[in-house]
Protein backbone atom coordinates (compact mmCIF):
# COMPACT_ATOMS: atom_id res chain seq x y z
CA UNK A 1 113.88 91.39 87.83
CA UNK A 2 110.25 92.23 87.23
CA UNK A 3 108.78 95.21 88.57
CA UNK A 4 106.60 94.22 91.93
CA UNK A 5 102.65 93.91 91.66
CA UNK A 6 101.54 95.38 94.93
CA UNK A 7 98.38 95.74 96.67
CA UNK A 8 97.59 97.94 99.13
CA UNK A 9 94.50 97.14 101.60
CA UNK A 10 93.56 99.63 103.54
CA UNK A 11 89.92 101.08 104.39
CA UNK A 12 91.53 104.57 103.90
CA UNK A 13 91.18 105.77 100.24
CA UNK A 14 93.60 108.35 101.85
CA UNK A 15 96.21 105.98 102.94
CA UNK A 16 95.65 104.19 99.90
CA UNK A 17 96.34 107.49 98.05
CA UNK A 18 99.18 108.16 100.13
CA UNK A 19 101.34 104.50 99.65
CA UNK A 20 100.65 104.64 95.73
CA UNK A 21 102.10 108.53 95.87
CA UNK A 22 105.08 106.92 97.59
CA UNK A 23 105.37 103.92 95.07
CA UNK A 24 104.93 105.74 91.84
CA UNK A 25 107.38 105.63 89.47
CA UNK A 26 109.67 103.70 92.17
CA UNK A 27 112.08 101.51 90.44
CA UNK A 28 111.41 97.79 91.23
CA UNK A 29 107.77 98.59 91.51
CA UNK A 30 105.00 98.38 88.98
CA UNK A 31 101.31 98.31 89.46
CA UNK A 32 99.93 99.21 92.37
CA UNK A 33 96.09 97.40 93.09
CA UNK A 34 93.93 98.70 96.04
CA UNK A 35 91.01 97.37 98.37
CA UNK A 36 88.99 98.77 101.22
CA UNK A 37 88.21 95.99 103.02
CA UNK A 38 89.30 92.27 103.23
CA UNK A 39 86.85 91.29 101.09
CA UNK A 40 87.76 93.48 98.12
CA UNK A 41 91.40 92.31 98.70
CA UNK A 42 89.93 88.65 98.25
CA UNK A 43 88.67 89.69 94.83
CA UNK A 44 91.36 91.14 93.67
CA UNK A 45 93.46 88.26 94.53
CA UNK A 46 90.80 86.31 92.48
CA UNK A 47 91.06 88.17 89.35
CA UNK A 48 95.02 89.38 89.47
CA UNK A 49 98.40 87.84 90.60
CA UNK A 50 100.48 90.16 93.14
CA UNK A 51 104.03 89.84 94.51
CA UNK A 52 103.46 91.86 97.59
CA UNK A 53 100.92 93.01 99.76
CA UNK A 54 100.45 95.82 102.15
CA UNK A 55 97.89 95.61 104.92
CA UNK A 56 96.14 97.84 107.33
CA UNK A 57 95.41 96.07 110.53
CA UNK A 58 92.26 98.01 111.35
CA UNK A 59 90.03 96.47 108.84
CA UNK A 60 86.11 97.34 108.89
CA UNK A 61 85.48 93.25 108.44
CA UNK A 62 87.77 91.72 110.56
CA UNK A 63 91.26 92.16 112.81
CA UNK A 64 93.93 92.34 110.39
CA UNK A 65 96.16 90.02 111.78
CA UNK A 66 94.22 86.97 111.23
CA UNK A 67 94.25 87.68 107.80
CA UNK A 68 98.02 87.49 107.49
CA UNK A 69 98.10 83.88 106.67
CA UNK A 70 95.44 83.70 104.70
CA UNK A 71 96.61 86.32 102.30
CA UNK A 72 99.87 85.01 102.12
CA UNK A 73 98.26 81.22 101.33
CA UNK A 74 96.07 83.07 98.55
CA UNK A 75 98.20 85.11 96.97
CA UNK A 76 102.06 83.74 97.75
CA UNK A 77 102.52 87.20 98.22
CA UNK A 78 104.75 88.34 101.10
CA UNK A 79 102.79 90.70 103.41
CA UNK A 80 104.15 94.11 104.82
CA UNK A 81 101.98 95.30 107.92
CA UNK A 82 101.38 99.53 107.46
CA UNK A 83 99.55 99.65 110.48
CA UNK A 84 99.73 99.22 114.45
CA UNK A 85 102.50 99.55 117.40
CA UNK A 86 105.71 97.79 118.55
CA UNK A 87 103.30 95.17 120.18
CA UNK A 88 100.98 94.72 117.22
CA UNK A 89 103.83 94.44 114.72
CA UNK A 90 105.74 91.51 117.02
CA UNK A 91 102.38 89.43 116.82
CA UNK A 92 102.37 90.71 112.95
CA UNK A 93 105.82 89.12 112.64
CA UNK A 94 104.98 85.78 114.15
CA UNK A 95 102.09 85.44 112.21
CA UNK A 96 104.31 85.48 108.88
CA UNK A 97 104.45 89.36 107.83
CA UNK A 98 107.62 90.17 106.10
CA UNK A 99 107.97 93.62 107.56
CA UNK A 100 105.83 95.75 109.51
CA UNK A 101 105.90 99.86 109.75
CA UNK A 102 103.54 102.81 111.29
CA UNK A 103 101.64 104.74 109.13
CA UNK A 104 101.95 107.98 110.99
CA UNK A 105 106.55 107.40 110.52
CA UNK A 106 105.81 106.01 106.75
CA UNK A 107 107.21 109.07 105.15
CA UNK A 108 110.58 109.11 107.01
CA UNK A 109 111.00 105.87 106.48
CA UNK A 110 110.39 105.66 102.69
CA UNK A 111 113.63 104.02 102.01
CA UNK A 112 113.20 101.38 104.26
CA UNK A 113 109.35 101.01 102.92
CA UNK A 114 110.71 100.80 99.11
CA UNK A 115 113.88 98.15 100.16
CA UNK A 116 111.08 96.35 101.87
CA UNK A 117 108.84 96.55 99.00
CA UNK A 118 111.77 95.60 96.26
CA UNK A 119 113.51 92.99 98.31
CA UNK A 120 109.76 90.65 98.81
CA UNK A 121 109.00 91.68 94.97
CA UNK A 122 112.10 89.95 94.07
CA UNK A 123 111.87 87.15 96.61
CA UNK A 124 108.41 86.57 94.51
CA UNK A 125 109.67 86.63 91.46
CA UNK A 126 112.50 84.58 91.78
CA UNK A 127 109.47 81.92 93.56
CA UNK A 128 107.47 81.90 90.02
């Protein structure tokens, strides 16, 4: 198995910060991509292929959600929602996310994050 390609887009350079401290050096995962906006996320995704994806909701140039699809169409990434509530992360679901957590209970659950992380890496790799 290859080691995931992730991207993280988020408009926080903290959060940003914070997801690649928690993916480095994570076994299963390689390089980690950011981008603040949607619109940095859609030229990454020009430029570089990525197996997964993690996405804010609360995006400064649009609603998160209704880029789920698109992202997914794009890239042929799977999509893991770091963002919202039990309400926001149902819609998230339906609209095609592969797994959905809150930032603020990231840290406790790391584990589940990374198995998250690994298990849509490998579901992309075993797609190319």
């Amino acid at each position: 198995m290859l080691p995931a390609k992730v991207l993280i887009i988020d408009d926080s350079a903290v959060i940003r910060h914070f997801v690649r401290m928690i993916l480095d050096g994570e076994p299963g995962v390689g390089t980690v991509l950011e981008a603040a906006s949607a619109d940095d996320a859609w030229r990454v995704l020009d430029r570089e292929t990525v197996d997964v994806i993690t996405l804010d909701l609360n995006l400064p140039d649009g609603d998160g959600l209704q880029f789920i699809a698109p992202l997914r169409d794009k890239s042929g990434s799977d999509v893991i929602v770091l963002s919202g509530d039990s309400e926001t992360h149902a819609a998230a679901m339906n609209l095609g996310a592969a797994a959905c957590f809150n930032k603020e209970t990231l840290l406790p659950q790391r584990a589940e994050f990374i198995a998250s992380i690994r298990k849509a890496g490998a579901a992309n790799d075993r797609a190319h």
